[in-house]
C-alpha atoms as a PDB file:
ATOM      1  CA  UNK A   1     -55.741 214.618 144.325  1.00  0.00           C
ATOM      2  CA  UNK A   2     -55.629 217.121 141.062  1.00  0.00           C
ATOM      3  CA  UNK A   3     -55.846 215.140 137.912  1.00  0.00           C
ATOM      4  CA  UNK A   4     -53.987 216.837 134.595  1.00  0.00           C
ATOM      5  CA  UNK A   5     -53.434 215.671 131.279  1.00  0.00           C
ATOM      6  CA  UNK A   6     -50.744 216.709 129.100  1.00  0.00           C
ATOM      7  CA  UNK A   7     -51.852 215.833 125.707  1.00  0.00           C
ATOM      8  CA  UNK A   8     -49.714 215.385 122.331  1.00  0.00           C
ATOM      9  CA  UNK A   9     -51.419 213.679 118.734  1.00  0.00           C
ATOM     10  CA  UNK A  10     -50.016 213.393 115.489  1.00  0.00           C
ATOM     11  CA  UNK A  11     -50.657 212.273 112.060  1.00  0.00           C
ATOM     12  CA  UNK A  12     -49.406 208.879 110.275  1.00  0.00           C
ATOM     13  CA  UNK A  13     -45.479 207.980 110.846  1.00  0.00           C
ATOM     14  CA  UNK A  14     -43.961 204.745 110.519  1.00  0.00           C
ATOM     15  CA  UNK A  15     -41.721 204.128 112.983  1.00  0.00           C
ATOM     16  CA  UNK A  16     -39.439 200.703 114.371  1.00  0.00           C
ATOM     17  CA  UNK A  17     -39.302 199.736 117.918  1.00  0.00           C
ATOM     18  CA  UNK A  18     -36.067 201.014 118.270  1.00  0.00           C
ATOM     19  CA  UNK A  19     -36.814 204.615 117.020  1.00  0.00           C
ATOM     20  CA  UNK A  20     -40.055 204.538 119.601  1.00  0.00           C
ATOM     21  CA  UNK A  21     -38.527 203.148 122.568  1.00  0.00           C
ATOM     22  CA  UNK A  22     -35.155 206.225 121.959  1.00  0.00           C
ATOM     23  CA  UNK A  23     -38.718 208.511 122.220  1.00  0.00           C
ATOM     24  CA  UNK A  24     -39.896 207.221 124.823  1.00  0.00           C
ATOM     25  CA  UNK A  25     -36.653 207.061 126.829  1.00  0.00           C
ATOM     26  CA  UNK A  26     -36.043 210.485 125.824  1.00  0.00           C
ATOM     27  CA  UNK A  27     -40.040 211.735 127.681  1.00  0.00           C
ATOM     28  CA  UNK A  28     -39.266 209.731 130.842  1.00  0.00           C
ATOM     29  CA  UNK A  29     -35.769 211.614 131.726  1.00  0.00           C
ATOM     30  CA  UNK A  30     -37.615 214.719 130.498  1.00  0.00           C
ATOM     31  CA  UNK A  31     -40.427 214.201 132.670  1.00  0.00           C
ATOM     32  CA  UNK A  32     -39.195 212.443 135.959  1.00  0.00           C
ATOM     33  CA  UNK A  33     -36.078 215.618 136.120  1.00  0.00           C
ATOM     34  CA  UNK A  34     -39.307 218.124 135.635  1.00  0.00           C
ATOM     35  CA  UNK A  35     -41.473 215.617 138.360  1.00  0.00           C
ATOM     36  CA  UNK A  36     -39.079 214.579 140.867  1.00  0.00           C
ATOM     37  CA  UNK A  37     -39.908 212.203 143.071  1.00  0.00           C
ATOM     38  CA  UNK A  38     -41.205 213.573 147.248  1.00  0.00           C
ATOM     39  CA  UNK A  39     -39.302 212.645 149.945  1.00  0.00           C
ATOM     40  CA  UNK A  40     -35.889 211.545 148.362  1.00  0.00           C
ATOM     41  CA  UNK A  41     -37.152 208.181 146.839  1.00  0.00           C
ATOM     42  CA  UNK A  42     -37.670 207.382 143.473  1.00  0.00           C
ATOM     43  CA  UNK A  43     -40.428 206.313 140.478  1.00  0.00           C
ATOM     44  CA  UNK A  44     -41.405 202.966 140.167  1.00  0.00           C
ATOM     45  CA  UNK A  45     -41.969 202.049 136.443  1.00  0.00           C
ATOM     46  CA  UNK A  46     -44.639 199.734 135.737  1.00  0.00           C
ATOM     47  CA  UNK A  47     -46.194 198.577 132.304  1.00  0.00           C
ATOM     48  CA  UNK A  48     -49.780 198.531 133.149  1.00  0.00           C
ATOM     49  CA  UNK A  49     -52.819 196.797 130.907  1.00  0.00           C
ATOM     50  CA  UNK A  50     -52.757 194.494 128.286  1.00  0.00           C
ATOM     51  CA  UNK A  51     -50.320 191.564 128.136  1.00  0.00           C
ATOM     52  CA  UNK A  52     -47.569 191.003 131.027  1.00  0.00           C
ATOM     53  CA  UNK A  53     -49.511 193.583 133.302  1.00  0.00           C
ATOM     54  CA  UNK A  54     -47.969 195.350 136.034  1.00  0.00           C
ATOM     55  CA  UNK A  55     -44.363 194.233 134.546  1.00  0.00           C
ATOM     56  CA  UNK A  56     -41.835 196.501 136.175  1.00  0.00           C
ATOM     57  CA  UNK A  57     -39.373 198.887 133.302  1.00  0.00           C
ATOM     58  CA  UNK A  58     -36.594 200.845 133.152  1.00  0.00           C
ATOM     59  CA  UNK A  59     -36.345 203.884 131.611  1.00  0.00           C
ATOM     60  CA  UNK A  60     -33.709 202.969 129.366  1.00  0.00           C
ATOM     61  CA  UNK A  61     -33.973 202.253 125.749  1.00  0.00           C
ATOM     62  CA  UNK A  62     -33.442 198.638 125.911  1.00  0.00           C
ATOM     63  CA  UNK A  63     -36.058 197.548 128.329  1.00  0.00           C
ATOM     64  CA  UNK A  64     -38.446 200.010 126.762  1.00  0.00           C
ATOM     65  CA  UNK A  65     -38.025 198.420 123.692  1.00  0.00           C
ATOM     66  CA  UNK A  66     -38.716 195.219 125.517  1.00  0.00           C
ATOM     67  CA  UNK A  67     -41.840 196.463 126.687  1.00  0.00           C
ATOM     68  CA  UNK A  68     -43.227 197.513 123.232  1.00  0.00           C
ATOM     69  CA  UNK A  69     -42.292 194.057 121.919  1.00  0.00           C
ATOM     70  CA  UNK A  70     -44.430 193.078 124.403  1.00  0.00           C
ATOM     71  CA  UNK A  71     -47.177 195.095 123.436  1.00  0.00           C
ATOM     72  CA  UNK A  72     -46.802 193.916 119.799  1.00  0.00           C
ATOM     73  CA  UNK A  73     -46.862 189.980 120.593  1.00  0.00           C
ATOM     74  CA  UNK A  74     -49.967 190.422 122.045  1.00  0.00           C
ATOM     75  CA  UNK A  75     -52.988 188.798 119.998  1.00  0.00           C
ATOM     76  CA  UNK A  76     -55.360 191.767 119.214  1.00  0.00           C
ATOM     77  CA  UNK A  77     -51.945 193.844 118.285  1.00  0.00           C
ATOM     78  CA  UNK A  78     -51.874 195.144 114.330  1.00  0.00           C
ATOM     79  CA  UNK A  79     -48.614 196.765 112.942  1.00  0.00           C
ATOM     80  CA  UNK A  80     -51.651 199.142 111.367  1.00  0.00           C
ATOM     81  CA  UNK A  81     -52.984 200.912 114.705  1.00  0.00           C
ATOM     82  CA  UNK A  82     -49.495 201.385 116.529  1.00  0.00           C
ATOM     83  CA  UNK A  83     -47.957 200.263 119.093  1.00  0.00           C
ATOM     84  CA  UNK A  84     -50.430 201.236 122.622  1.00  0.00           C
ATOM     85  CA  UNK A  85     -47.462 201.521 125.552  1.00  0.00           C
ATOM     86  CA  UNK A  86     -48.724 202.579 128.490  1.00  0.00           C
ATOM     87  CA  UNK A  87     -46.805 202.790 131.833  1.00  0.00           C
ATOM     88  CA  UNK A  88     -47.571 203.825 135.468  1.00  0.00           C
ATOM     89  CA  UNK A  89     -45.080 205.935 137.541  1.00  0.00           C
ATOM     90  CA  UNK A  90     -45.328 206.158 141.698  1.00  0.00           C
ATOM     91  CA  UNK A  91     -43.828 207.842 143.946  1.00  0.00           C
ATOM     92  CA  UNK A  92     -45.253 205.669 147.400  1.00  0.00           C
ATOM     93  CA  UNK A  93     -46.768 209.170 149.001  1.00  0.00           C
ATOM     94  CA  UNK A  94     -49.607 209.027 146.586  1.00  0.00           C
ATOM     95  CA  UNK A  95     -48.639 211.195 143.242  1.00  0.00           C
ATOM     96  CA  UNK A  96     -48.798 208.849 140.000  1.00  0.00           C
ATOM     97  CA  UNK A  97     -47.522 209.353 136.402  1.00  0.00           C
ATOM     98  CA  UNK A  98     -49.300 207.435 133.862  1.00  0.00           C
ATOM     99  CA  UNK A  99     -47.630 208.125 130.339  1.00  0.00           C
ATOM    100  CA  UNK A 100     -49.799 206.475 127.626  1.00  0.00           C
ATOM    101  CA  UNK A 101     -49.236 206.606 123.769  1.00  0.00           C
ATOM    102  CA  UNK A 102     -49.953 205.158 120.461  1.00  0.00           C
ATOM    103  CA  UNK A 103     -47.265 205.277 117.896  1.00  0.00           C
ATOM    104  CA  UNK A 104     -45.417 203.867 114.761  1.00  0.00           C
ATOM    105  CA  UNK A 105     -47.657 203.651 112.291  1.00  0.00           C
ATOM    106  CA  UNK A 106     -49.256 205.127 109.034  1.00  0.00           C
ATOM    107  CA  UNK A 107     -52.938 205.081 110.206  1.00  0.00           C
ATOM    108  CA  UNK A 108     -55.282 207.292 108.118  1.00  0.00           C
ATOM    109  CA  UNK A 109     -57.753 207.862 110.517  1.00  0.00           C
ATOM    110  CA  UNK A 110     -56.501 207.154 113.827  1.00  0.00           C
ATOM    111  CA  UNK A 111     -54.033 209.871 115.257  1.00  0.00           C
ATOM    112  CA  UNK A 112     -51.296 208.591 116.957  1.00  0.00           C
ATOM    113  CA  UNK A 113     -51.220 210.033 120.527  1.00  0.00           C
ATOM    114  CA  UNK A 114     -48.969 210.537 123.974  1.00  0.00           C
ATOM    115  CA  UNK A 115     -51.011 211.212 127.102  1.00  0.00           C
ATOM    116  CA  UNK A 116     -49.002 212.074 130.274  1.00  0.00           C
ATOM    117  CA  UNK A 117     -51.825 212.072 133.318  1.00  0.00           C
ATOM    118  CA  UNK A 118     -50.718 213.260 136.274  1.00  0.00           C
ATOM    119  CA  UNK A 119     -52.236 213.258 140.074  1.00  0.00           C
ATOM    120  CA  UNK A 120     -50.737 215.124 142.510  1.00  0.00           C
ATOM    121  CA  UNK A 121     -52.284 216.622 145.660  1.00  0.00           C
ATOM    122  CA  UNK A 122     -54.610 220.192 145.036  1.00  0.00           C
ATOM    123  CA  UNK A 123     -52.521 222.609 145.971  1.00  0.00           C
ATOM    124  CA  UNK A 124     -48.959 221.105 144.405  1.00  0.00           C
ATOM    125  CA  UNK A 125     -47.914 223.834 141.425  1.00  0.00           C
ATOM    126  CA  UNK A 126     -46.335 221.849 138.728  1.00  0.00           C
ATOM    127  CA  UNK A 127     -44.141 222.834 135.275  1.00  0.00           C
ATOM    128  CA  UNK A 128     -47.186 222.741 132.700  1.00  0.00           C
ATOM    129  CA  UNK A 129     -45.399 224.402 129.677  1.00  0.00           C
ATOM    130  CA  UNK A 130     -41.795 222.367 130.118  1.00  0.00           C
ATOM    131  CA  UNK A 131     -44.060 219.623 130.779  1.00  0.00           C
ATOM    132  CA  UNK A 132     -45.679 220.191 127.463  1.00  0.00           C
ATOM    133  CA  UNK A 133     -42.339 221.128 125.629  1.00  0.00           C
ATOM    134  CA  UNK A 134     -40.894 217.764 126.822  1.00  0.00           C
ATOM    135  CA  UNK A 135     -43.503 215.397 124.862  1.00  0.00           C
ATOM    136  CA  UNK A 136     -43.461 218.057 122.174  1.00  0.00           C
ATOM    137  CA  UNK A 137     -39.856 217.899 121.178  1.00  0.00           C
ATOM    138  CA  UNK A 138     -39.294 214.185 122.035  1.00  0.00           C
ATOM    139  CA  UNK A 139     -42.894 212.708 119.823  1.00  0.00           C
ATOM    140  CA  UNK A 140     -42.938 216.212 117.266  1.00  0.00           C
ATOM    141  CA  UNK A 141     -46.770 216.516 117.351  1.00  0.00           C
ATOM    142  CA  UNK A 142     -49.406 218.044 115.095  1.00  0.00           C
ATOM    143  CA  UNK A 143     -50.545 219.917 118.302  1.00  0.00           C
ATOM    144  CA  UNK A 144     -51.384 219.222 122.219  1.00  0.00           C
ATOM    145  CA  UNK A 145     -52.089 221.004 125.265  1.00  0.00           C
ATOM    146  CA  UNK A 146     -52.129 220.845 128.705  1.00  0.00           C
ATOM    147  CA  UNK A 147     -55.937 220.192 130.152  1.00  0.00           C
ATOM    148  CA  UNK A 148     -58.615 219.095 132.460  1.00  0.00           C
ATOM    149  CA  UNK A 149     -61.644 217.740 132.729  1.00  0.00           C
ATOM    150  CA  UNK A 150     -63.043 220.892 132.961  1.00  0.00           C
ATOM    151  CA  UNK A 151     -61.040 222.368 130.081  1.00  0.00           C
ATOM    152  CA  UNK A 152     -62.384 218.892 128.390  1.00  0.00           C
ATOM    153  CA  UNK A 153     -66.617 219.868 129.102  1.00  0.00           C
ATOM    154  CA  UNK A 154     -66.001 223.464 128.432  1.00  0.00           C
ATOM    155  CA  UNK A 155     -63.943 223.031 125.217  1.00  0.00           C
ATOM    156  CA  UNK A 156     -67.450 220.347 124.304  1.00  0.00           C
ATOM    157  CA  UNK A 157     -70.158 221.897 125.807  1.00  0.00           C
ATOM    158  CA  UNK A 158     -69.667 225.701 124.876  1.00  0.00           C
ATOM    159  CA  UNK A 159     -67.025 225.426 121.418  1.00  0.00           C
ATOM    160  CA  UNK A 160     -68.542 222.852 120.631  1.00  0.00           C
ATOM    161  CA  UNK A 161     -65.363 220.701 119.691  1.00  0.00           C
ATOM    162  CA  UNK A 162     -65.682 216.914 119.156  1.00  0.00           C
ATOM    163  CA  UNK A 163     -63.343 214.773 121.602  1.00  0.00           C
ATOM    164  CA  UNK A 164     -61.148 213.934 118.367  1.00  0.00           C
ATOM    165  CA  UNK A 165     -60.862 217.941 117.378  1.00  0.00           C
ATOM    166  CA  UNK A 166     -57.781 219.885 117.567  1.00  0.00           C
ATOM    167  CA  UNK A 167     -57.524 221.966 120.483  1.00  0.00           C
ATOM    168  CA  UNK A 168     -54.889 223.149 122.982  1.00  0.00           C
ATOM    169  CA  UNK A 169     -55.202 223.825 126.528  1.00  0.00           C
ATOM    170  CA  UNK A 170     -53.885 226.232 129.586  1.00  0.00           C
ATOM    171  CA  UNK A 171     -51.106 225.647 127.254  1.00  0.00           C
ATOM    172  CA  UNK A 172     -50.894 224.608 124.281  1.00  0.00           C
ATOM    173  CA  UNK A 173     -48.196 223.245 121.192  1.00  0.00           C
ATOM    174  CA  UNK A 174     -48.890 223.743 117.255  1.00  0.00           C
ATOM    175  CA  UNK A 175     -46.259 222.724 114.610  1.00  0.00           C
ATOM    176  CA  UNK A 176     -44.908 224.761 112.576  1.00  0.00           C
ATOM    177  CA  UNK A 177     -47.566 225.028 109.715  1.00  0.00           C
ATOM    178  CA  UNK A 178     -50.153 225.451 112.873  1.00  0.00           C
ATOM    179  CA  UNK A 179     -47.726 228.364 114.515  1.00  0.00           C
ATOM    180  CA  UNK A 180     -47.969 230.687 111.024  1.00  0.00           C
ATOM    181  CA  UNK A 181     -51.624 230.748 111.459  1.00  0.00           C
ATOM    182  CA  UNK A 182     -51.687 232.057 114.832  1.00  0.00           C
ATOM    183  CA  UNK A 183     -53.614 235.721 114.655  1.00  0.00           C
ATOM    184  CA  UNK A 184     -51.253 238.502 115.330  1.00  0.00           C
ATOM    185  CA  UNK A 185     -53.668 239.498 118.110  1.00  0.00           C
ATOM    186  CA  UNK A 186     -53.573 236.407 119.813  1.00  0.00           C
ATOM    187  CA  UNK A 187     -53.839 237.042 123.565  1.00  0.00           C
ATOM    188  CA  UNK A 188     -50.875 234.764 124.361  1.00  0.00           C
ATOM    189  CA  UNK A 189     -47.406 234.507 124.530  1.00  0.00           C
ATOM    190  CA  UNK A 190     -45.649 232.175 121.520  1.00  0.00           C
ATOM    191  CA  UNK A 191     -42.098 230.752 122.394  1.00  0.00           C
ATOM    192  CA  UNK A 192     -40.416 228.877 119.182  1.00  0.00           C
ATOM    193  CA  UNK A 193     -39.203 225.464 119.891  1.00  0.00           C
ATOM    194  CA  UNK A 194     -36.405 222.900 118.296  1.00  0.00           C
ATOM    195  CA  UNK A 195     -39.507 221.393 116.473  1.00  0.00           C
ATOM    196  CA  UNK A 196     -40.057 224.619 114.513  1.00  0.00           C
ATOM    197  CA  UNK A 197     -43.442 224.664 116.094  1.00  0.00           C
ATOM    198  CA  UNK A 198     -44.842 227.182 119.101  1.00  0.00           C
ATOM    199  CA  UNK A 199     -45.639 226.493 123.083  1.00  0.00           C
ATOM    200  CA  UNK A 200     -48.787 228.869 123.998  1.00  0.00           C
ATOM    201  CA  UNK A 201     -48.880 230.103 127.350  1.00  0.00           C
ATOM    202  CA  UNK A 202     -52.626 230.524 126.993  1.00  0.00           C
ATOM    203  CA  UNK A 203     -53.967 230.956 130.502  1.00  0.00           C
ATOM    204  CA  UNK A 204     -53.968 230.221 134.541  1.00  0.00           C
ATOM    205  CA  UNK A 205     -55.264 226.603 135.278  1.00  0.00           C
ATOM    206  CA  UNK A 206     -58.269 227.533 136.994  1.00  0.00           C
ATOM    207  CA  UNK A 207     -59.032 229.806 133.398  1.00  0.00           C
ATOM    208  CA  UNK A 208     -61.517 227.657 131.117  1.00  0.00           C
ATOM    209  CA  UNK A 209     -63.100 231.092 130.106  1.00  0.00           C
ATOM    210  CA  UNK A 210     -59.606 232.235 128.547  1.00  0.00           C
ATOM    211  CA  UNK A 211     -58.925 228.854 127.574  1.00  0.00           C
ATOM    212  CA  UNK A 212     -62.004 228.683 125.414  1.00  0.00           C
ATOM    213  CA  UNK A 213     -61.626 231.965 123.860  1.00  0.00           C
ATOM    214  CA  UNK A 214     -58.286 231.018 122.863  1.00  0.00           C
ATOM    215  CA  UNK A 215     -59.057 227.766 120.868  1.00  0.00           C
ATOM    216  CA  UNK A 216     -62.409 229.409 119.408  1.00  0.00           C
ATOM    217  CA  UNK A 217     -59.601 232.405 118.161  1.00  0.00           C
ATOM    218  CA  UNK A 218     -57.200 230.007 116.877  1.00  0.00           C
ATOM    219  CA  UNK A 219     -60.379 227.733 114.904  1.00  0.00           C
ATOM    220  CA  UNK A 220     -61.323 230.424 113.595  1.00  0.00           C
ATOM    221  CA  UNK A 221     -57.611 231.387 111.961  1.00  0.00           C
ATOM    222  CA  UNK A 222     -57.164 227.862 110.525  1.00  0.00           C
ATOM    223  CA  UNK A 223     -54.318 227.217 113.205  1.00  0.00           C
ATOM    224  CA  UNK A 224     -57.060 223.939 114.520  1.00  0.00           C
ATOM    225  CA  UNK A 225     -58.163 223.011 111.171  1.00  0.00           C
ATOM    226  CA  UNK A 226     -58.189 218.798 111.679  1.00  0.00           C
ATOM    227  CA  UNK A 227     -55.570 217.064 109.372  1.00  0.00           C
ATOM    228  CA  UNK A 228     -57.679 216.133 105.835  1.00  0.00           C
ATOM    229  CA  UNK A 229     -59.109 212.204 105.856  1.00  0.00           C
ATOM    230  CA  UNK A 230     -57.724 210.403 105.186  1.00  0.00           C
ATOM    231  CA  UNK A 231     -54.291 211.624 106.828  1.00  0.00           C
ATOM    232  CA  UNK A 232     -50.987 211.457 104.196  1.00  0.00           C
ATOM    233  CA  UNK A 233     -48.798 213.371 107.069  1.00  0.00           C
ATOM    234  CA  UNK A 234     -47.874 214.109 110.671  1.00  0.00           C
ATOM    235  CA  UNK A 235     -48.406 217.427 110.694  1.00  0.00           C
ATOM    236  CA  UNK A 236     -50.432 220.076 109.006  1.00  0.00           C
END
């Protein structure tokens, strides 16, 4: 099984259970239309770690919010590192979902985060950049990407970035202060989205060479400069 993480992370932003849980409703239509189901069934929707483990949801606002209030009447939970929702998706013929994401709150050195991991058998193609757009215009990131772990060594071992650095992927998402910084030679196509920010279609999958030059191209414009500590904003 191929293992891909769509990435999105953000600055501080206050937000009420109700506002996150109309997000998160909105990323699971996006993303189970984009990742249908095989063989006619449907996604099972679990809430996985934490308190009330392996509680099944529904992808509606009300039992999302549900499942955050959950989160948040657990013992360890503070109102000042978000609210950590993470929930597993199967199919029963082996491909998974797991979105993951810390929201809702004004942290000034924590971003807040949405992970979508995905594992799907080698030779499945899947929708990367709508995949990518979908988290982007439901959470309105700072910047994400779409990786792997090789993406992940290569962007560490070679650019040298630090796990917590901006950085993009395959494909990759800036806001809209990001997307003015973009070089005008950038080897990549740019297509606007109803953030205001930019979706990079940066390179083939199997590409960590083009990958890397990319994100060393785009630190060295400003367009991956990390949001100033401690964080006052979102976005750039």
């Amino acid at each position: 099984m191929r293992r891909v993480v769509v990435r999105a992370f953000w600055g501080p932003r206050e937000e009420t259970v109700e506002e996150l849980a109309a997000r998160w409703a909105r990323t699971l239509d996006r993303v189970t239309r984009l990742l249908p189901p095989q063989g006619g069934g449907a996604w099972t929707l679990r809430r996985v770690g934490g308190s009330g483990a392996a509680a099944v949801v529904t992808p509606d606002e009300e039992s999302l919010a549900a499942a955050l209030r959950a989160v948040q009447a657990a013992d360890d939970w503070s109102s000042g590192s978000g609210t950590d929702l993470r929930l597993l998706a199967e199919d029963g013929l082996g491909r998974t979902l797991e979105l993951g994401g810390r929201a809702g709150a004004a942290a000034e050195f924590v971003l807040m985060a949405m992970l979508l991991t995905v594992r799907v058998p080698e030779d499945e193609e899947l929708p990367y950049p709508e995949l990518l757009t979908a988290l982007a215009e439901a959470w309105s990131p700072d910047f994400g990407g779409v990786v792997d772990d090789d993406v992940l060594d290569t962007l560490e071992d070679d650019g040298d970035f630090a796990p917590s650095d901006p950085a993009i992927g395959w494909a990759g998402y800036l806001s809209p202060a990001r997307a003015t910084l973009v070089p005008r030679d950038f080897p990549a196509g740019a297509e606007p989205l109803s953030t205001g920010g930019a979706l990079l279609d940066v390179a083939s999958p199997d590409d960590t060479a083009a990958v890397l030059r990319a994100n060393l191209l785009l630190r060295t414009a400003g367009a991956l400069q990390p949001l100033p500590r401690p964080m006052d904003r979102p976005q750039l």
